[in-house]
C-alpha atoms as a PDB file:
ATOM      1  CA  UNK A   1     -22.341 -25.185  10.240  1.00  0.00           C
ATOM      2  CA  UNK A   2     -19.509 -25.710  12.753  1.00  0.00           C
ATOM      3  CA  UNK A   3     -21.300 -27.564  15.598  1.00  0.00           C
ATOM      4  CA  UNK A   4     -20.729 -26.906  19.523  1.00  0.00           C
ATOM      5  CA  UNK A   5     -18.305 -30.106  20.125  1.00  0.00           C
ATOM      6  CA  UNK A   6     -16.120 -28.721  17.085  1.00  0.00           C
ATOM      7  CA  UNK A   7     -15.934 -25.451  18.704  1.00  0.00           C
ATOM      8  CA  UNK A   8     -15.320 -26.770  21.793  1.00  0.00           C
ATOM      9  CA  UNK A   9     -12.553 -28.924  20.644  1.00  0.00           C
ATOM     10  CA  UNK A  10     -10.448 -26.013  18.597  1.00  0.00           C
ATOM     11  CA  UNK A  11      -6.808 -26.844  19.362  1.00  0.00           C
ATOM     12  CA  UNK A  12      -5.541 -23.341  20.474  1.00  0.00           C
ATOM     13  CA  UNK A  13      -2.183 -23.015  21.027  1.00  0.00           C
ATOM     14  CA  UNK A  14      -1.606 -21.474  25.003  1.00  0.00           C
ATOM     15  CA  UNK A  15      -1.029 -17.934  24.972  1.00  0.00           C
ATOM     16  CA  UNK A  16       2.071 -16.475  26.108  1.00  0.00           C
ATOM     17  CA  UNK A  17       1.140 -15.050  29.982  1.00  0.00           C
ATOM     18  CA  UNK A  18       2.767 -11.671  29.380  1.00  0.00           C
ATOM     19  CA  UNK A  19      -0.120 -11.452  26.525  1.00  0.00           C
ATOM     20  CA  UNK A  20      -3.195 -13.442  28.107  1.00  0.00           C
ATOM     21  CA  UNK A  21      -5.481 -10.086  27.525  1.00  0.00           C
ATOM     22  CA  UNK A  22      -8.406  -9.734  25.573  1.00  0.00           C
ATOM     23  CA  UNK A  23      -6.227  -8.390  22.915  1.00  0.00           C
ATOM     24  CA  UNK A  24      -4.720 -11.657  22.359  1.00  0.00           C
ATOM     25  CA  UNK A  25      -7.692 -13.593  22.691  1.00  0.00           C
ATOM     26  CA  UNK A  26      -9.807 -11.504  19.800  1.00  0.00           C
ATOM     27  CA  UNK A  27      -6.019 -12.421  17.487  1.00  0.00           C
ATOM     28  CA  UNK A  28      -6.591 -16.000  18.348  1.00  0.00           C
ATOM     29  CA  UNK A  29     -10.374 -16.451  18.124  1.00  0.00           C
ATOM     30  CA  UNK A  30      -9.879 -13.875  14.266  1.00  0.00           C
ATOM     31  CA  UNK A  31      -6.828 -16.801  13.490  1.00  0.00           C
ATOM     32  CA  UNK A  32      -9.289 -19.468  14.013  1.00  0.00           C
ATOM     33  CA  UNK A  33     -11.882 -17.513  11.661  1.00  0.00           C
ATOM     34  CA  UNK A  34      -9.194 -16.622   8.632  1.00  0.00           C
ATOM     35  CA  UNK A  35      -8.163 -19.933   8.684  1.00  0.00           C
ATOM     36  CA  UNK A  36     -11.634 -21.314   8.326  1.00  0.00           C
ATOM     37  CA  UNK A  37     -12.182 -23.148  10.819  1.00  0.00           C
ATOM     38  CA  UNK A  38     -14.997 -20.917  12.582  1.00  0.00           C
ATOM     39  CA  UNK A  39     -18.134 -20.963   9.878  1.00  0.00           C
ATOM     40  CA  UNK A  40     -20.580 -18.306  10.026  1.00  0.00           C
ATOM     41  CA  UNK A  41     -23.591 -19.013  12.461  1.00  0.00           C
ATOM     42  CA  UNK A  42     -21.156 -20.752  14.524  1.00  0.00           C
ATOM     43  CA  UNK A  43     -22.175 -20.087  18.470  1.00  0.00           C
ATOM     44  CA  UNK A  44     -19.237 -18.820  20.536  1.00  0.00           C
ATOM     45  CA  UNK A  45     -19.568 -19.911  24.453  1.00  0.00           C
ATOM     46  CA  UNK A  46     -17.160 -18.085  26.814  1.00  0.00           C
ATOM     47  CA  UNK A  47     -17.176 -20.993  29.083  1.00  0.00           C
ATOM     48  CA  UNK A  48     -15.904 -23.187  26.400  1.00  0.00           C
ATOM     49  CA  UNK A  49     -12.975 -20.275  25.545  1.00  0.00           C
ATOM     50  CA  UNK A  50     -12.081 -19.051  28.829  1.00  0.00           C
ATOM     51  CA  UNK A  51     -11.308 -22.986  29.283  1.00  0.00           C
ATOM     52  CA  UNK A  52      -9.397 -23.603  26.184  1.00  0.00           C
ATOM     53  CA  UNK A  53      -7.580 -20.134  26.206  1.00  0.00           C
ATOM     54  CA  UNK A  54      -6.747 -20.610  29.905  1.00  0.00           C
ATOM     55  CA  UNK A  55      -8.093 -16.714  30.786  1.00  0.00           C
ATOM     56  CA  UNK A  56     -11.248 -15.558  32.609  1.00  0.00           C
ATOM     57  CA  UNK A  57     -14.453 -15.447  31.341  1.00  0.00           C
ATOM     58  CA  UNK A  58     -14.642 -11.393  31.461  1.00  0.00           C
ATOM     59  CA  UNK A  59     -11.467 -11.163  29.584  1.00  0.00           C
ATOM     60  CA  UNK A  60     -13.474 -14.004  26.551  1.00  0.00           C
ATOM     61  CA  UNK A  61     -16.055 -11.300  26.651  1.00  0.00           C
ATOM     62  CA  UNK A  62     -14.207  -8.409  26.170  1.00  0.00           C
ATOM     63  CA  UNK A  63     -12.569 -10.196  23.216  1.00  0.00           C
ATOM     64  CA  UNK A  64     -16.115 -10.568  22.118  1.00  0.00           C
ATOM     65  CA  UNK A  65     -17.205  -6.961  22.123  1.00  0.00           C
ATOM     66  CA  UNK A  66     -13.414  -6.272  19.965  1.00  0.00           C
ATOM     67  CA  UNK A  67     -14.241  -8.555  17.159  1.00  0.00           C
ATOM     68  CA  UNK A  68     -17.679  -7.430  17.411  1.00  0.00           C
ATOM     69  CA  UNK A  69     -16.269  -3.766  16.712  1.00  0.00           C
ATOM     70  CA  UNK A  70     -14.420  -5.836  13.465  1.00  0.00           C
ATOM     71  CA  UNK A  71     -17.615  -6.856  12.104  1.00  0.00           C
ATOM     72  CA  UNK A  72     -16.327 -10.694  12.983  1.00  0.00           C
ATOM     73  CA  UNK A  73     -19.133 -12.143  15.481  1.00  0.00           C
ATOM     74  CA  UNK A  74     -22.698 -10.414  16.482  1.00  0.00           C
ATOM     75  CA  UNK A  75     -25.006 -11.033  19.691  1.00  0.00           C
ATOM     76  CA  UNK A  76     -28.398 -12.123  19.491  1.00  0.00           C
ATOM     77  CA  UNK A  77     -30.295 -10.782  22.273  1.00  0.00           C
ATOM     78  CA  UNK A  78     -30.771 -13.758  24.485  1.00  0.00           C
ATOM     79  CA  UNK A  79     -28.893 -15.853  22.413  1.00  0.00           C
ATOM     80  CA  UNK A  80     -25.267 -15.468  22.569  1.00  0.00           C
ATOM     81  CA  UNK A  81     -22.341 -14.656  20.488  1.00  0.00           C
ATOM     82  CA  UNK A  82     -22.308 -15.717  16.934  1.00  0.00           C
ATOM     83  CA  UNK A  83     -19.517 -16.048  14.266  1.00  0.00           C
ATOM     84  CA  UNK A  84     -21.486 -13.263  11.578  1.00  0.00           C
ATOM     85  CA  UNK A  85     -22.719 -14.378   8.579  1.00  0.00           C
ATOM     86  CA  UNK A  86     -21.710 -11.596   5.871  1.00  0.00           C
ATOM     87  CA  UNK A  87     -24.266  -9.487   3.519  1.00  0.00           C
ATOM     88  CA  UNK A  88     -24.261  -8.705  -0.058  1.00  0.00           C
ATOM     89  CA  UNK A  89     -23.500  -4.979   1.472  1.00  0.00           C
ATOM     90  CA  UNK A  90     -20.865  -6.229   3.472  1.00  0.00           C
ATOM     91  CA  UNK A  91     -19.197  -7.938   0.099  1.00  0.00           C
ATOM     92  CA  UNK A  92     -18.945  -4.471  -1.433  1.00  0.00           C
ATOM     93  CA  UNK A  93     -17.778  -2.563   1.473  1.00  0.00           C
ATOM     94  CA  UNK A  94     -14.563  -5.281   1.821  1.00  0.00           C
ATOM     95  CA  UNK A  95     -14.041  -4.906  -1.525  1.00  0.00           C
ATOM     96  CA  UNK A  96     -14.154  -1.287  -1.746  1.00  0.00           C
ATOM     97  CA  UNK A  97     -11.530  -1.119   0.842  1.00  0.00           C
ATOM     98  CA  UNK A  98      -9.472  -3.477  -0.788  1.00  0.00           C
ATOM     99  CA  UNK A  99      -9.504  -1.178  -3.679  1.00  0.00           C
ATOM    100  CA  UNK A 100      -8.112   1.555  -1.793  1.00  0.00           C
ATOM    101  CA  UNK A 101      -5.506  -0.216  -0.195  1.00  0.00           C
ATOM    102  CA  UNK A 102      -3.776  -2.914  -1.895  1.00  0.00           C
ATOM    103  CA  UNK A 103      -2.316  -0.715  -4.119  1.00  0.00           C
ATOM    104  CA  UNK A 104      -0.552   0.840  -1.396  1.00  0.00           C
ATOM    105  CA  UNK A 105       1.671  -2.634  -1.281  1.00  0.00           C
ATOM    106  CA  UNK A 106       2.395  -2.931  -4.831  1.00  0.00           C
ATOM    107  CA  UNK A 107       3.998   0.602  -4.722  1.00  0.00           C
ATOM    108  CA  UNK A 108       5.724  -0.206  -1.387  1.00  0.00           C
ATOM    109  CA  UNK A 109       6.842  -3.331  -2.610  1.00  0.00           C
ATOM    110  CA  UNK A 110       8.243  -2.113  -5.577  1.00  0.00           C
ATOM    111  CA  UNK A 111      10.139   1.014  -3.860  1.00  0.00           C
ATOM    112  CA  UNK A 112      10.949  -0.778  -0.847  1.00  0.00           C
ATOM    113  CA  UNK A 113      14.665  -1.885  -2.286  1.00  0.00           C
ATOM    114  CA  UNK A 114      16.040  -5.581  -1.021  1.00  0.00           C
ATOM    115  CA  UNK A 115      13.012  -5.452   1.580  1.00  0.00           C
ATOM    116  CA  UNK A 116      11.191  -5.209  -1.046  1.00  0.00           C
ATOM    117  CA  UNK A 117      12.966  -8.722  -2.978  1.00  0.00           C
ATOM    118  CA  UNK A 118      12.264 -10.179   0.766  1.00  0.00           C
ATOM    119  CA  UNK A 119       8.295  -9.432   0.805  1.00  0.00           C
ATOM    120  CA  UNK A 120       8.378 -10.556  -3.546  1.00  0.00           C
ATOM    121  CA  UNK A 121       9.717 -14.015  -2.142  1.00  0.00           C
ATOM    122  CA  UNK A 122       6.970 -14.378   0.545  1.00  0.00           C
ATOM    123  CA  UNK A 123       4.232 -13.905  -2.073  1.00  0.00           C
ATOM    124  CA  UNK A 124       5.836 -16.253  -4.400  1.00  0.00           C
ATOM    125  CA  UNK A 125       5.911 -18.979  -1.708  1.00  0.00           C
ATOM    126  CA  UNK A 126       2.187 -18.230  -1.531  1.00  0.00           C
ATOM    127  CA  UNK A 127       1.167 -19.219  -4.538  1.00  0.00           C
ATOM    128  CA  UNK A 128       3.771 -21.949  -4.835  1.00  0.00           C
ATOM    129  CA  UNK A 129       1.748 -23.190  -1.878  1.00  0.00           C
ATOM    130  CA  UNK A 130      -1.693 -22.494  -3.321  1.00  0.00           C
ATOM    131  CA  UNK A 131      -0.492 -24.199  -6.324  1.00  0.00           C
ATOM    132  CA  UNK A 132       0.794 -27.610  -4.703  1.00  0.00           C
ATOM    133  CA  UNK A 133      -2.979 -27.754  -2.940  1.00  0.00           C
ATOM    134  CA  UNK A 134      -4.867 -27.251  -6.072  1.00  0.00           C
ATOM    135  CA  UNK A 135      -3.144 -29.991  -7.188  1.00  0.00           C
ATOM    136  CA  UNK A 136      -4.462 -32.141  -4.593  1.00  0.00           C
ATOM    137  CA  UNK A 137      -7.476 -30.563  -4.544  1.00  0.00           C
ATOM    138  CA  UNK A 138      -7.910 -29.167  -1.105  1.00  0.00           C
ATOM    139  CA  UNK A 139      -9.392 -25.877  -2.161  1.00  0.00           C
ATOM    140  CA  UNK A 140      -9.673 -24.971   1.168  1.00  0.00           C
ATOM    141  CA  UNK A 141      -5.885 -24.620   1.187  1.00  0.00           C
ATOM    142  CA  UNK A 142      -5.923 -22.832  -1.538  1.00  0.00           C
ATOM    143  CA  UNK A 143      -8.292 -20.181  -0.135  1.00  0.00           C
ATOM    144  CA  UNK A 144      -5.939 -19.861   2.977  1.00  0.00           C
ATOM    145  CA  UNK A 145      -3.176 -19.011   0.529  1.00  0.00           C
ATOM    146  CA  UNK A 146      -4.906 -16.681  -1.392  1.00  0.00           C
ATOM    147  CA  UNK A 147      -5.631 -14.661   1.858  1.00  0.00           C
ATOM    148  CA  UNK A 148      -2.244 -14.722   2.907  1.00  0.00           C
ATOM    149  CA  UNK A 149      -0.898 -13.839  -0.523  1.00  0.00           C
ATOM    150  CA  UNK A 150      -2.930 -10.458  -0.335  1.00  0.00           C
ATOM    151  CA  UNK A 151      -2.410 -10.094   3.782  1.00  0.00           C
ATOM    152  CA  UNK A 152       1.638 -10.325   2.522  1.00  0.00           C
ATOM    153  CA  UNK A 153       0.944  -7.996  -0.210  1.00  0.00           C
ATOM    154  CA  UNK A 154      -0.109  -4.925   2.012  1.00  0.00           C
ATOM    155  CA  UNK A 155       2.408  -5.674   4.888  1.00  0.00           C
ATOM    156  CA  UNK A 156       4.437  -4.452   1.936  1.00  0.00           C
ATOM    157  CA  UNK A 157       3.218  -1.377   2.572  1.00  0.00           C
ATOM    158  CA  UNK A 158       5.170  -1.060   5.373  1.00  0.00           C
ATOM    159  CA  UNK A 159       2.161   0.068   7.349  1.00  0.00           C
ATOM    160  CA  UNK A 160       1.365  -1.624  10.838  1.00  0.00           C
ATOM    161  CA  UNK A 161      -2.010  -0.149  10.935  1.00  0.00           C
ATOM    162  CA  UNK A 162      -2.620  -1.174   7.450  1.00  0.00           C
ATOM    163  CA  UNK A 163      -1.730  -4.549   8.252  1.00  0.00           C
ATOM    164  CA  UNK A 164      -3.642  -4.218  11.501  1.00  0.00           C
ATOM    165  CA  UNK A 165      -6.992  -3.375   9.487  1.00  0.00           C
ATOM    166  CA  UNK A 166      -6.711  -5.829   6.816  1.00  0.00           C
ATOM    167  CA  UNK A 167      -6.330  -8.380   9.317  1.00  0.00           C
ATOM    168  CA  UNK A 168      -9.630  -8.254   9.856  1.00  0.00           C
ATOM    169  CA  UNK A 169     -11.136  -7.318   6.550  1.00  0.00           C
ATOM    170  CA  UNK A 170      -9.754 -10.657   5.583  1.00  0.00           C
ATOM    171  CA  UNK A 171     -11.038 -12.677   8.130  1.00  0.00           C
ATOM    172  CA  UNK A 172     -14.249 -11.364   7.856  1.00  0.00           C
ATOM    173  CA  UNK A 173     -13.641 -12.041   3.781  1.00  0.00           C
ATOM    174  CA  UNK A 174     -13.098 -15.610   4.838  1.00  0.00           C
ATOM    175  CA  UNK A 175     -16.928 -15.906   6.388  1.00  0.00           C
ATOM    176  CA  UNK A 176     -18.157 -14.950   2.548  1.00  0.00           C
ATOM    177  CA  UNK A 177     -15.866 -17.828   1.212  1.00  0.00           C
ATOM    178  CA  UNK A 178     -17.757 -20.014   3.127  1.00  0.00           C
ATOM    179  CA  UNK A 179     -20.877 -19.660   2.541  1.00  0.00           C
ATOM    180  CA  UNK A 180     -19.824 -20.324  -1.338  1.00  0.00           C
ATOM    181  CA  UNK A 181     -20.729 -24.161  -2.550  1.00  0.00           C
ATOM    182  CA  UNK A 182     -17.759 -24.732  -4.812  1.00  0.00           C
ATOM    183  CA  UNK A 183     -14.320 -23.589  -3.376  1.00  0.00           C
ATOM    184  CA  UNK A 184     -12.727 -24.408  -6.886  1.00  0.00           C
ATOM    185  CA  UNK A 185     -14.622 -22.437  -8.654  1.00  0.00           C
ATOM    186  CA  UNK A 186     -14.026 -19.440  -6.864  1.00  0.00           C
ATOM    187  CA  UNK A 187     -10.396 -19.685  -6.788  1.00  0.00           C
ATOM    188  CA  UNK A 188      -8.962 -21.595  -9.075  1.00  0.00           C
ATOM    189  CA  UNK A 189      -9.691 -18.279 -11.600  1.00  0.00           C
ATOM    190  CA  UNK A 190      -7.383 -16.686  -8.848  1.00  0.00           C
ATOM    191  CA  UNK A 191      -4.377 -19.177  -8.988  1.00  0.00           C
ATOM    192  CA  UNK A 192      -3.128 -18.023 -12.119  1.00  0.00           C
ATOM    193  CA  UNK A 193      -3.744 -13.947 -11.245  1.00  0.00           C
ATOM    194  CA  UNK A 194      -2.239 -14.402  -8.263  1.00  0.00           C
ATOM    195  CA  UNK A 195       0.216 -15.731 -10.564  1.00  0.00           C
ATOM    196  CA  UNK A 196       0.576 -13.324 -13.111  1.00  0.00           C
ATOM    197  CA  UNK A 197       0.784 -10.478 -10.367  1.00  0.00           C
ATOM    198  CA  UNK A 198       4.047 -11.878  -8.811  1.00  0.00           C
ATOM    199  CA  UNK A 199       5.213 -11.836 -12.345  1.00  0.00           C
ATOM    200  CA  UNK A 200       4.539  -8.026 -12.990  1.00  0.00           C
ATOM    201  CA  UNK A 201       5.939  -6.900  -9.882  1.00  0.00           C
ATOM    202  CA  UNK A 202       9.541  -9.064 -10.634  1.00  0.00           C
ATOM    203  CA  UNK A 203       9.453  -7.050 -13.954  1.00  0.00           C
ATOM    204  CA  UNK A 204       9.233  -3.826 -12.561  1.00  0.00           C
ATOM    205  CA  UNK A 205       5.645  -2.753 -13.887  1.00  0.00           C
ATOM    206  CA  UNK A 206       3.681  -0.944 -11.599  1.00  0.00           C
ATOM    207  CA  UNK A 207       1.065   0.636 -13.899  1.00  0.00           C
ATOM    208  CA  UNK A 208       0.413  -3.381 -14.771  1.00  0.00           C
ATOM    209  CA  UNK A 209       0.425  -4.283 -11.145  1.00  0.00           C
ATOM    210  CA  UNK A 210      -2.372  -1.621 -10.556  1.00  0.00           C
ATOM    211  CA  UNK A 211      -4.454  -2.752 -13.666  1.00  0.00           C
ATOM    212  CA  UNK A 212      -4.401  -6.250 -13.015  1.00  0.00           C
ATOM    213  CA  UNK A 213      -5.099  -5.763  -9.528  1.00  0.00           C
ATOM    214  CA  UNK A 214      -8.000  -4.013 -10.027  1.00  0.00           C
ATOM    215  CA  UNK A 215      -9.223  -6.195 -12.294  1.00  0.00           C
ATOM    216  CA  UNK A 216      -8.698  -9.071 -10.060  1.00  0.00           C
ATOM    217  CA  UNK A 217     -10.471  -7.263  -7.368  1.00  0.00           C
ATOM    218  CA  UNK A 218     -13.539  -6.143  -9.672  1.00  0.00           C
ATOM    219  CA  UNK A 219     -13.746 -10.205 -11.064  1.00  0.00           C
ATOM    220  CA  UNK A 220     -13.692 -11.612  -7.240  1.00  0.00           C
ATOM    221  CA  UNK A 221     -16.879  -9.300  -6.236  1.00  0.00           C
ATOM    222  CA  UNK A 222     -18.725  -9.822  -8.868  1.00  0.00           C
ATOM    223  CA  UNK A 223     -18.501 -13.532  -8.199  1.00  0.00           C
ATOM    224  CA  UNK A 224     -18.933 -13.318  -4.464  1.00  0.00           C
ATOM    225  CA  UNK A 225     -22.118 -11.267  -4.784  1.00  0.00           C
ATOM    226  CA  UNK A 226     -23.509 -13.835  -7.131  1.00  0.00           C
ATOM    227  CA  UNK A 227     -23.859 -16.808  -4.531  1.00  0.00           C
ATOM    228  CA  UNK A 228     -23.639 -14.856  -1.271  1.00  0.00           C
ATOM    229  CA  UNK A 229     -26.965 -13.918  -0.669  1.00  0.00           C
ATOM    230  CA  UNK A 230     -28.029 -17.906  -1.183  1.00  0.00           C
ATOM    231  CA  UNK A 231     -28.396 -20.475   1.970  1.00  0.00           C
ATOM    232  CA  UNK A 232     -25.405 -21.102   4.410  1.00  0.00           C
ATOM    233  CA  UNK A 233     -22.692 -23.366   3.998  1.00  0.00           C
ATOM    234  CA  UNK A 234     -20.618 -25.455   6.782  1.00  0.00           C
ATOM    235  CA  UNK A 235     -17.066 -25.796   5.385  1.00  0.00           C
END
């Protein structure tokens, strides 16, 4: 579990003044969680922010009550604020949603013309990346890759309020990657799908796309839900 000296000492980068609003302290704190680096049960002290974000201590806490509304942190009543720890429920309501939308970027990337040889690129370089940390085994890596292959996917999609929502779907996936005990087993399956779908959308295919997406999708909840509901698991 992420401890109160490592949350404290969180390099943030200083936020732009034009954006120092609550808005753009909920995208920072949800970076830090995507990325890992904020584990489930992890406390969140305002003080502590409102210091390292430079911003007041009302503006921390209405960033609090925002990712709240995304499901990304809960308060305990007397307490504080908490980084969530996700539910076998919560598992198949991401994963439902992920159902419905990330199709929507394999058909926009695949009518989308030369943007759509731009966005093909960017999820190439994903995997290329995930690939090059598998082979030095930091799975962790390899799990921020994945995420960013299918955050890249839907921006395809051309959709900013797709990409706004998924945003958070993902970083709230993250929280149920790390509560899971073996980061290579969970995604080095993925390495070569991830694969294989860049593949089928150079060749045109879009009923493949769809199929193997679906597939992948089905395969990564069923082997979420079989460790999530266990203990939890500092990264």
């Amino acid at each position: 579990m992420t401890t109160q000296a490592e949350v404290a000492a969180l390099a943030f980068a200083p936020l732009p003044r034009r954006e120092s609003t609550a808005e753009a302290v909920a995208a920072a704190l949800r970076a830090q969680i995507s990325a890992g680096r904020l584990a489930p049960g992890a406390q969140l002290r305002e003080e502590h922010l409102a210091a390292a974000l430079q911003v007041s201590r009302n503006t921390v806490r209405e960033a609090f009550r925002l990712l709240a509304h995304e499901r990304l942190v809960e308060h305990a009543l007397h307490q504080g604020v908490f980084v969530r720890t996700v539910s076998p429920d919560d598992v198949r309501a991401m994963y439902a949603t992920r159902r419905l939308v990330e199709p929507l970027g394999v058909r926009g990337l695949l009518t989308a013309g030369p943007s759509g040889v731009v966005a093909l690129k960017g999820l190439d370089e994903c995997v290329w990346a995930a690939e090059q940390a598998a082979g030095s085994g930091d799975w962790h890596s390899v799990g921020t890759q994945d995420i960013e292959f299918h955050r890249a996917l839907v921006a395809a999609a051309g959709s900013v309020h797709l990409t706004s929502m998924l945003d958070g779907l993902l970083a709230e996936l993250r929280l149920a990657f790390l509560r899971l005990p073996d980061r290579e087993a969970l995604h080095e399956p993925f390495l070569d799908r991830n694969r294989r779908l860049v593949d089928l959308l150079e060749d045109g295919d879009e009923a493949a796309c769809l199929a193997e997406l679906e597939s992948y999708l089905i395969a990564a909840e069923a082997q979420l839900l079989q460790v999530v509901g266990g203990p939890d698991l500092a990264d």
